[in-house]
C-alpha atoms as a PDB file:
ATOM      1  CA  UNK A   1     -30.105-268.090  37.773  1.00  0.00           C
ATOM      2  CA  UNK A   2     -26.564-269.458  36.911  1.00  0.00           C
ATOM      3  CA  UNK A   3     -27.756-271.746  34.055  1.00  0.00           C
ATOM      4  CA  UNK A   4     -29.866-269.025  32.865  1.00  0.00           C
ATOM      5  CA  UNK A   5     -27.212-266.513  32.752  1.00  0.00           C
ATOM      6  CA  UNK A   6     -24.686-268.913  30.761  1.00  0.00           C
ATOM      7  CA  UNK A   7     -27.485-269.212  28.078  1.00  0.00           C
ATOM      8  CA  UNK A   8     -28.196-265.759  27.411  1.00  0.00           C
ATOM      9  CA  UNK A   9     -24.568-264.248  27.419  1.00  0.00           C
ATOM     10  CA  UNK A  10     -24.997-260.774  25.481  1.00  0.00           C
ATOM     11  CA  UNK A  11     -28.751-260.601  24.487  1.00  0.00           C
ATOM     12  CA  UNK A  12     -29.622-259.185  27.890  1.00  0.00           C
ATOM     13  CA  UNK A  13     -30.425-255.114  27.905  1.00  0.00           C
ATOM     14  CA  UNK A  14     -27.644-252.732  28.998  1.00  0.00           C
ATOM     15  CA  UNK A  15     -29.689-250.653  30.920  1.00  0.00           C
ATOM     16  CA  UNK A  16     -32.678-251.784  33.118  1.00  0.00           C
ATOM     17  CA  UNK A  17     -35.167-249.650  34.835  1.00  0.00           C
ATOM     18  CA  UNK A  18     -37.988-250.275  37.519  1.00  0.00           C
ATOM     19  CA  UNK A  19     -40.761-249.198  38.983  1.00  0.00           C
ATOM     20  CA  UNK A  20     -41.395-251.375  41.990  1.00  0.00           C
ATOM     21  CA  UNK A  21     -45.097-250.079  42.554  1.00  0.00           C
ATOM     22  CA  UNK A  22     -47.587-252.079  44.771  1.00  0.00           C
ATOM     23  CA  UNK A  23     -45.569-251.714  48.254  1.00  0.00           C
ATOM     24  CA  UNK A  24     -48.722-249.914  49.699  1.00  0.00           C
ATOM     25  CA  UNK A  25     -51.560-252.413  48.443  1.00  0.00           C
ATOM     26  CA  UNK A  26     -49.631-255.502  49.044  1.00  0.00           C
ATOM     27  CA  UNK A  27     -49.763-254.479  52.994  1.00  0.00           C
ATOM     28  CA  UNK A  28     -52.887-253.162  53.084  1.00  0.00           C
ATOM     29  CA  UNK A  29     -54.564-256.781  51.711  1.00  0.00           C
ATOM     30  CA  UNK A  30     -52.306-258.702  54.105  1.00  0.00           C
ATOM     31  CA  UNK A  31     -54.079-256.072  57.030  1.00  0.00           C
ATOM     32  CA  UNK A  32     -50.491-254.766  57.209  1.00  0.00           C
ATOM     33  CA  UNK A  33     -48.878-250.813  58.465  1.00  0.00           C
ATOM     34  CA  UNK A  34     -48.209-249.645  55.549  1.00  0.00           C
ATOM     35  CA  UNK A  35     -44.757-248.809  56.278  1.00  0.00           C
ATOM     36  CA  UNK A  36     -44.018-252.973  56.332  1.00  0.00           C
ATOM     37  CA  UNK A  37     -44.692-252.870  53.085  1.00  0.00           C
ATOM     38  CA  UNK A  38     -42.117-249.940  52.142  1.00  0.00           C
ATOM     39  CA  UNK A  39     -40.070-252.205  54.951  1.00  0.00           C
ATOM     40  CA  UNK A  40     -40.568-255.394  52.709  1.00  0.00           C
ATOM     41  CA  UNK A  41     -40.423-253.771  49.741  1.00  0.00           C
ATOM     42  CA  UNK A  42     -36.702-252.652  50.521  1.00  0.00           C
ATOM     43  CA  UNK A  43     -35.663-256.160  51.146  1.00  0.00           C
ATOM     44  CA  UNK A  44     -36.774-257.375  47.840  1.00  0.00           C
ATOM     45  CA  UNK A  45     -35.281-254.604  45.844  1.00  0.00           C
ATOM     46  CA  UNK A  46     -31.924-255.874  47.857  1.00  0.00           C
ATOM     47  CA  UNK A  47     -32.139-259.462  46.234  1.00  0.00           C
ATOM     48  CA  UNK A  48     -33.101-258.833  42.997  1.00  0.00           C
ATOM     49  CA  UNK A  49     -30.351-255.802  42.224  1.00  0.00           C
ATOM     50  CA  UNK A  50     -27.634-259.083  43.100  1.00  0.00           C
ATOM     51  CA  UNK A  51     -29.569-261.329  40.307  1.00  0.00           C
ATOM     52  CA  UNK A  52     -29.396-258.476  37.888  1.00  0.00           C
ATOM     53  CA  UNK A  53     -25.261-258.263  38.488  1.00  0.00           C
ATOM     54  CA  UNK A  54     -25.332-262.326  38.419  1.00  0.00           C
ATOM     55  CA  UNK A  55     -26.890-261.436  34.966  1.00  0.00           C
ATOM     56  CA  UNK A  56     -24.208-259.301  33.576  1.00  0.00           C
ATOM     57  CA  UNK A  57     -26.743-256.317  33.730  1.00  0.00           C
ATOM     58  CA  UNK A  58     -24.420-253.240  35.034  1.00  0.00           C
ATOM     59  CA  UNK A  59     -26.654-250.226  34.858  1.00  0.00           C
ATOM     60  CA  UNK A  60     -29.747-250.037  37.003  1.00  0.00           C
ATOM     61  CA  UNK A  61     -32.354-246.949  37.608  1.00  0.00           C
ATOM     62  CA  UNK A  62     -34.711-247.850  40.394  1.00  0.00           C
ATOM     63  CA  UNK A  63     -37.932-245.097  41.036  1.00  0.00           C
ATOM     64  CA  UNK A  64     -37.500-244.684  44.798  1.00  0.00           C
ATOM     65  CA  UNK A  65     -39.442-241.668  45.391  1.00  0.00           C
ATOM     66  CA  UNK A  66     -41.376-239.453  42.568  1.00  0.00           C
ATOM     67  CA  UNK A  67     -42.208-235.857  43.302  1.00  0.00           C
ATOM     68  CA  UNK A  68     -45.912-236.145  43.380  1.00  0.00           C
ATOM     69  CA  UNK A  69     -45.488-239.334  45.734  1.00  0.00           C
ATOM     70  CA  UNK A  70     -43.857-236.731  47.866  1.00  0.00           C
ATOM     71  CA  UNK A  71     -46.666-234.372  47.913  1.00  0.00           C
ATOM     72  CA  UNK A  72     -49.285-236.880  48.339  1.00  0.00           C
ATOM     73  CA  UNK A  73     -48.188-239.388  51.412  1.00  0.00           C
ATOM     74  CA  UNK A  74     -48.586-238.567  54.351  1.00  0.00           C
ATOM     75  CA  UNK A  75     -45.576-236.884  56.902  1.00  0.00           C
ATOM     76  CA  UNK A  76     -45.652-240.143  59.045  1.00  0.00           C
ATOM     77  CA  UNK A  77     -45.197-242.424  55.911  1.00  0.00           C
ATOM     78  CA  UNK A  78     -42.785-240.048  54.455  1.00  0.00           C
ATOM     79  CA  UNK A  79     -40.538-240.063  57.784  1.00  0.00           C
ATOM     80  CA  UNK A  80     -40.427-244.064  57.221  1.00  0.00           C
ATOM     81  CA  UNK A  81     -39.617-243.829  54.058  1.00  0.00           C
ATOM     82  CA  UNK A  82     -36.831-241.523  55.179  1.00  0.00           C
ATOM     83  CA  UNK A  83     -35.652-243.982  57.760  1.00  0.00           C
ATOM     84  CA  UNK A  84     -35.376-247.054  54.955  1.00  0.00           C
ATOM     85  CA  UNK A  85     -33.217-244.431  52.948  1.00  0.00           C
ATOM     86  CA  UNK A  86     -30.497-243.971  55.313  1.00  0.00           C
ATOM     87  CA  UNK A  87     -31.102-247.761  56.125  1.00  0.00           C
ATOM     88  CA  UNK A  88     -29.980-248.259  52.508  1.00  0.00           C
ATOM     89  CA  UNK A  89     -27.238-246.447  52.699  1.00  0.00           C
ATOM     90  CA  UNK A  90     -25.717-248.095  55.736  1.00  0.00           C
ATOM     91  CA  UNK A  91     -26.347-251.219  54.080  1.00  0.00           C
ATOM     92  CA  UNK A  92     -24.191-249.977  51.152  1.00  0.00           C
ATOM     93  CA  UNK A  93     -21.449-249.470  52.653  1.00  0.00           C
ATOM     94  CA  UNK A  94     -21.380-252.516  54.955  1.00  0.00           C
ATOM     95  CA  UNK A  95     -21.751-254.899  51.792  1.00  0.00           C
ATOM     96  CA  UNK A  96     -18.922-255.844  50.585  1.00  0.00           C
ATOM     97  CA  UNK A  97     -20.694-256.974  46.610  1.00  0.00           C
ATOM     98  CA  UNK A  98     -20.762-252.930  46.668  1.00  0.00           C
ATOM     99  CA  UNK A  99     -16.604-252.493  46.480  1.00  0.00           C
ATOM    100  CA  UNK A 100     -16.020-256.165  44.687  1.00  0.00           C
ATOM    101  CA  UNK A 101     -18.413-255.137  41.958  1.00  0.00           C
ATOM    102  CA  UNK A 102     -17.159-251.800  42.389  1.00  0.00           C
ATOM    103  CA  UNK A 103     -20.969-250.079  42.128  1.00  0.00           C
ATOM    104  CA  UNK A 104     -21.032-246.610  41.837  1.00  0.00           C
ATOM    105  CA  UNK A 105     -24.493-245.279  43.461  1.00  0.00           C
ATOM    106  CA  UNK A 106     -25.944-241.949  42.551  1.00  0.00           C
ATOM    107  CA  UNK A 107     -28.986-240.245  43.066  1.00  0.00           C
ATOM    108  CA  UNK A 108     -31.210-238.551  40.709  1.00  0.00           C
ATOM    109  CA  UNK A 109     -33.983-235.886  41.011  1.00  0.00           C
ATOM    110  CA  UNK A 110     -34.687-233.327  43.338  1.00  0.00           C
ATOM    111  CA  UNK A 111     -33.583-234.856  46.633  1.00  0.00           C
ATOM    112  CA  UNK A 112     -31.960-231.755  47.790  1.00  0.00           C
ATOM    113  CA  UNK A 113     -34.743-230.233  48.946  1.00  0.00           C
ATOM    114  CA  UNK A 114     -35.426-233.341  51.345  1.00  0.00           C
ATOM    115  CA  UNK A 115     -34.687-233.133  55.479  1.00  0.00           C
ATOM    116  CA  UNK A 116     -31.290-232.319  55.971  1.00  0.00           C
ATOM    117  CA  UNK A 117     -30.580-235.674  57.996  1.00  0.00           C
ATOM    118  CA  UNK A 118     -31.491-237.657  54.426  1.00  0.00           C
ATOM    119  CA  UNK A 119     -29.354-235.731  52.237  1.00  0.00           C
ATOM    120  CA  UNK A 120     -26.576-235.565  53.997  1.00  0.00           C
ATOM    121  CA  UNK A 121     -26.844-239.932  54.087  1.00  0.00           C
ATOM    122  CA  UNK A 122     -27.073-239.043  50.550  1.00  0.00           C
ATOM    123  CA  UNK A 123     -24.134-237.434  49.678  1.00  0.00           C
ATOM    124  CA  UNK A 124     -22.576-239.865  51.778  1.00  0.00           C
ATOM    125  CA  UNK A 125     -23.528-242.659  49.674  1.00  0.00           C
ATOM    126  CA  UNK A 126     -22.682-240.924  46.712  1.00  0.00           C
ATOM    127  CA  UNK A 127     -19.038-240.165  48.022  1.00  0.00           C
ATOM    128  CA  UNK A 128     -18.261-243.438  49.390  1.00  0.00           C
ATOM    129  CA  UNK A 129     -18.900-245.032  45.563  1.00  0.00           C
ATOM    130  CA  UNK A 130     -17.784-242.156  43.835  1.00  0.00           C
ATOM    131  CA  UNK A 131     -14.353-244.106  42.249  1.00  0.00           C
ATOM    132  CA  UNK A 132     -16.019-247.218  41.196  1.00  0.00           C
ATOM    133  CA  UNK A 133     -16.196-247.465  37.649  1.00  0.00           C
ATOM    134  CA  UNK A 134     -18.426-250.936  36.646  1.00  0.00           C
ATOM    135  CA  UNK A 135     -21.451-250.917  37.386  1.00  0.00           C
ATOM    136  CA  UNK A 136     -24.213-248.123  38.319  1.00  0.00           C
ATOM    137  CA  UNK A 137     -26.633-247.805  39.828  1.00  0.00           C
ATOM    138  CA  UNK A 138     -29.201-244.721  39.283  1.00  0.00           C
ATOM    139  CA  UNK A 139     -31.684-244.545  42.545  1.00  0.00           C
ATOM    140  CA  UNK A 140     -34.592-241.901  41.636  1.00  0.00           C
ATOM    141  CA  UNK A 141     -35.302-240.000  44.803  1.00  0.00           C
ATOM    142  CA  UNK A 142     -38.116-236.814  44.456  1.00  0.00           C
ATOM    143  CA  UNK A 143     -37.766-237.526  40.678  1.00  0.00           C
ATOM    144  CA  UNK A 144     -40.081-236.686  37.689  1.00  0.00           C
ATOM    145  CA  UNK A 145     -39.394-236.787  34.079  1.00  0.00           C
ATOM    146  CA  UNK A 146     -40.977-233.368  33.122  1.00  0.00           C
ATOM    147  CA  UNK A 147     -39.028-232.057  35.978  1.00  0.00           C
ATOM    148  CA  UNK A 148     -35.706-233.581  34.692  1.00  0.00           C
ATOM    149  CA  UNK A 149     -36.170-231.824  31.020  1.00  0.00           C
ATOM    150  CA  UNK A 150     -37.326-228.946  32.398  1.00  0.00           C
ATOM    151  CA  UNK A 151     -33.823-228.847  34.633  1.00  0.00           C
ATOM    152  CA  UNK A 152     -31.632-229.921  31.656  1.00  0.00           C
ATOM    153  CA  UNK A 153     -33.293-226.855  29.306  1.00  0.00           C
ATOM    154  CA  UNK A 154     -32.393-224.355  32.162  1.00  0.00           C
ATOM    155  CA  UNK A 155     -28.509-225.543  32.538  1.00  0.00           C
ATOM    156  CA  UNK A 156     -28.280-225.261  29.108  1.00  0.00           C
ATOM    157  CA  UNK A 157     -29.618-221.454  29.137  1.00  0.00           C
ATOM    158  CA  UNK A 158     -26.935-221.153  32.338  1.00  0.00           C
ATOM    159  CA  UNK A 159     -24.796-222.494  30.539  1.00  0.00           C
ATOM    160  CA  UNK A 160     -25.503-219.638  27.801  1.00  0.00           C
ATOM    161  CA  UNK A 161     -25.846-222.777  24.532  1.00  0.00           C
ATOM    162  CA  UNK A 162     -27.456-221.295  21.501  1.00  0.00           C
ATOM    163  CA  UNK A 163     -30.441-222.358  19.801  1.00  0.00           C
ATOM    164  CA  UNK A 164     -28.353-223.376  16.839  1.00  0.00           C
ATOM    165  CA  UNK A 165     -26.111-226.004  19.501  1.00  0.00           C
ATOM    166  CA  UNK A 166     -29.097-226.951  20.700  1.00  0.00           C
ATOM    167  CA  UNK A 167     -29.366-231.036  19.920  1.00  0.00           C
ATOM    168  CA  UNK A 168     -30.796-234.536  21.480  1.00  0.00           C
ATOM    169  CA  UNK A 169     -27.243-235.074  22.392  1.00  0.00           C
ATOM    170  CA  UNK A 170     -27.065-231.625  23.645  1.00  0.00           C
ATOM    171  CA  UNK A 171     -29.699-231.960  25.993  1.00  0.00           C
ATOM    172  CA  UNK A 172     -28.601-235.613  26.945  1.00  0.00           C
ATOM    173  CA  UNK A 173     -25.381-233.979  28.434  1.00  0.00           C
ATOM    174  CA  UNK A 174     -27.439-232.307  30.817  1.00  0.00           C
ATOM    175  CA  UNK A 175     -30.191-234.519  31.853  1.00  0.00           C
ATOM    176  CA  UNK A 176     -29.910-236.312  35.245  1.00  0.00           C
ATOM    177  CA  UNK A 177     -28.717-239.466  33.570  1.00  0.00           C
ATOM    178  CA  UNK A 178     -26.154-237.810  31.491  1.00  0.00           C
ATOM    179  CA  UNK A 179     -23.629-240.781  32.112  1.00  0.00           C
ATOM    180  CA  UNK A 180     -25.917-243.746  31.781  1.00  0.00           C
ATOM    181  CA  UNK A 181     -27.158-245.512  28.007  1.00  0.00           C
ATOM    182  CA  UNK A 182     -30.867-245.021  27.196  1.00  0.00           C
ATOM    183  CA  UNK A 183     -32.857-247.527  29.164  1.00  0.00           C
ATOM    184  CA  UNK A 184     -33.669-250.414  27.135  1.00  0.00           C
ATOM    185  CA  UNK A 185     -36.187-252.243  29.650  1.00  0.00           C
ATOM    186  CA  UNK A 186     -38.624-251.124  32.051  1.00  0.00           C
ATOM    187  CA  UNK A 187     -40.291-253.455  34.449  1.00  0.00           C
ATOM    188  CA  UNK A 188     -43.338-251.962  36.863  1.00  0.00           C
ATOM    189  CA  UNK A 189     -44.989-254.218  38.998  1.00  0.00           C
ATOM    190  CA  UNK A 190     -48.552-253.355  40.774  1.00  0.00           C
ATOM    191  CA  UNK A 191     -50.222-252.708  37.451  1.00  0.00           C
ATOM    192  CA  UNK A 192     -53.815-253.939  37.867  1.00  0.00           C
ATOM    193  CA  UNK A 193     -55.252-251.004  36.405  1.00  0.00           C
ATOM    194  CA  UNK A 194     -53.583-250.382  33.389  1.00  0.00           C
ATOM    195  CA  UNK A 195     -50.017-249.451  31.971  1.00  0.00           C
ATOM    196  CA  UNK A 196     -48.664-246.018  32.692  1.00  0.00           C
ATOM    197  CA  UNK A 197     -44.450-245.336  33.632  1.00  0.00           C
ATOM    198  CA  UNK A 198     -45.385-242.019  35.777  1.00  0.00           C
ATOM    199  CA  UNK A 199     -43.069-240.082  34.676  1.00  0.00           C
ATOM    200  CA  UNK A 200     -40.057-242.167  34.625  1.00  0.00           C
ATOM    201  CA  UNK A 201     -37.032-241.705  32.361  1.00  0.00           C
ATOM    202  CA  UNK A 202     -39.365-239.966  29.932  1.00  0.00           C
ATOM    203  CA  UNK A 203     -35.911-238.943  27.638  1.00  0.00           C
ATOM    204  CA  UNK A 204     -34.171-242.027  27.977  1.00  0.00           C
ATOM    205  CA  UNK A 205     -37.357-244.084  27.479  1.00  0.00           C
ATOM    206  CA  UNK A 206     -37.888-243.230  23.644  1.00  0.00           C
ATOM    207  CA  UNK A 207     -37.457-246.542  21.938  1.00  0.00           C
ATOM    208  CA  UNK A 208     -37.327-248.961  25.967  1.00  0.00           C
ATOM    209  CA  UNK A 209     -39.657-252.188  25.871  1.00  0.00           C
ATOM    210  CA  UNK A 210     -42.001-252.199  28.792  1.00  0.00           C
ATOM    211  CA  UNK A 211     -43.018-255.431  30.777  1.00  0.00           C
ATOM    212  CA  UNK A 212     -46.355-254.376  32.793  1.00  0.00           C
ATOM    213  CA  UNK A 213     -46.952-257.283  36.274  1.00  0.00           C
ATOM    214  CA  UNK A 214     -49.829-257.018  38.052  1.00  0.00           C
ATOM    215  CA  UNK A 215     -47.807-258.524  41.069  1.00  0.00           C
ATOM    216  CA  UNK A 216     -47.323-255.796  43.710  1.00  0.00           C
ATOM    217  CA  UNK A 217     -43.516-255.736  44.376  1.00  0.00           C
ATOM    218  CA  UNK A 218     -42.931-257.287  47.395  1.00  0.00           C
ATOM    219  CA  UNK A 219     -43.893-260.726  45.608  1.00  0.00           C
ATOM    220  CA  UNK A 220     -41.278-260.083  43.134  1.00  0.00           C
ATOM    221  CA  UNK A 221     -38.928-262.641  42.990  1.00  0.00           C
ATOM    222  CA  UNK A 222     -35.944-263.938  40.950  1.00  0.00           C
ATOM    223  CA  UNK A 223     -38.467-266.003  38.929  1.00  0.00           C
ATOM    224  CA  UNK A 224     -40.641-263.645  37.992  1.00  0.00           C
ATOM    225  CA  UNK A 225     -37.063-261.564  36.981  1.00  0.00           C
ATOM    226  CA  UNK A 226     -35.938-264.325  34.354  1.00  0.00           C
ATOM    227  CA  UNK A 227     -39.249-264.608  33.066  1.00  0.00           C
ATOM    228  CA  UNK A 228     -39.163-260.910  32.210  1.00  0.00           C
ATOM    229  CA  UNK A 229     -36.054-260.652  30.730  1.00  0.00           C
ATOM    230  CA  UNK A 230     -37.124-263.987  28.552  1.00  0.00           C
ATOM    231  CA  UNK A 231     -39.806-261.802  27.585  1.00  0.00           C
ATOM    232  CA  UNK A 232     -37.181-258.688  27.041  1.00  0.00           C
ATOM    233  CA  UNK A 233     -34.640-261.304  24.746  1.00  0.00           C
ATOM    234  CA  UNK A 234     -38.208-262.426  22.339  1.00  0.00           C
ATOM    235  CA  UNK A 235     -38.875-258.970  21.718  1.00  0.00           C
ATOM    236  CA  UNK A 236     -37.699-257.423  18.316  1.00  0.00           C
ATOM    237  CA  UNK A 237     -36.476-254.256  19.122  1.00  0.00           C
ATOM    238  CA  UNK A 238     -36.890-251.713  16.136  1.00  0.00           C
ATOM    239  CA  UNK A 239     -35.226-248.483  17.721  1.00  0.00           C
ATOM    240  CA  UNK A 240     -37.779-246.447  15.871  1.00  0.00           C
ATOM    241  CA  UNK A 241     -37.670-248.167  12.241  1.00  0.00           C
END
């Protein structure tokens, strides 16, 4: 990764997203609980967001949880998926990359209406990184893109804007991601059966490249990571032109 990153300096993206799908299938073909594959899952998401710093990258947004994941698992997988949450947060705080690189953490979507025991790890999280100021990290917890517009069109009526104010820029300021860049890449793994995002970023995604894997996530590695963002640097990105 260090030789890599000295020959790319500056044509990386600013702002990387990803959908780490395929936590689920990966177990189940190994004859696996599902919940080691959430379990291993976690651990690989842990490695890779250090190569992406090591890159220079310095905003992340990572689909954790959408909203109709929520309503479809079941409560025992949910509850585990609980558990690795407040794991993560722990783990936060206890590593000390977190206050070198001084990471700010927040978390996007609906996650208020979660157990109380999960938000409250929450807002711990977000308070304990609250001050750092280079590099972010966006972690989308009971999350949907509709959902987000649809959230950011009622603030602004709240917030009484007129119809005439009403701009992209306008509505930017009160989307979830209000104080991150557009994303410029999105990487999903676990895509044997076509190429969708789910809902992901759907207003920051506008002009994003996509890199589609069928890999299921837990065989993601720091490989397959410079390979994509090779991929990412031999694109020619038009921004709509």
């Amino acid at each position: 990764m260090e030789e890599f990153i000295k020959s790319v300096k500056g044509k990386l993206p600013k702002h990387v997203g990803i959908i780490p799908d395929g936590n689920r299938r990966w177990a189940r073909e190994r004859n696996l609980d599902i919940n080691f594959g959430h379990l291993r899952g976690y651990e690989i998401m842990k490695t890779i967001l250090y190569s992406l710093f090591d890159a220079g990258i310095r905003y992340l947004t990572i689909y954790a949880l959408s909203l109709e994941n929520a309503r479809k698992r079941s409560k025992e997988e949910l509850k585990y998926i609980y558990e690795i949450i407040k794991m993560a947060v722990e783990a936060v705080k206890e590593d000390p990359m977190i206050t070198e690189e001084k990471v700010k953490m927040n978390v996007i979507g609906r996650w208020r209406s979660l157990p109380s025991h999960v938000t409250e790890k929450i807002k711990e999280l977000i308070d304990y990184t609250k001050d750092h100021d280079k590099a972010f990290i966006n972690i989308c917890v009971m999350y949907d893109g509709q959902e987000e517009i649809v959230d950011a069109v009622k603030a602004l009526i709240k917030n009484n804007v007129s119809a005439e104010e009403i701009t992209p820029e306008k509505i930017k300021e009160h989307l979830y991601t209000k104080d991150f860049p557009p994303v410029d890449y999105i990487i999903r793994t676990g895509m044997d059966d076509g190429a969708r995002i789910s809902g992901f970023l759907l207003w920051d995604a506008s002009y994003a490249e996509f890199r589609f894997r069928n890999e299921y996530w837990p065989d993601y590695s720091e490989e397959l990571l410079i390979e994509d963002l090779k991929e990412y640097m031999r694109r020619k990105r038009r921004l709509g032109a």
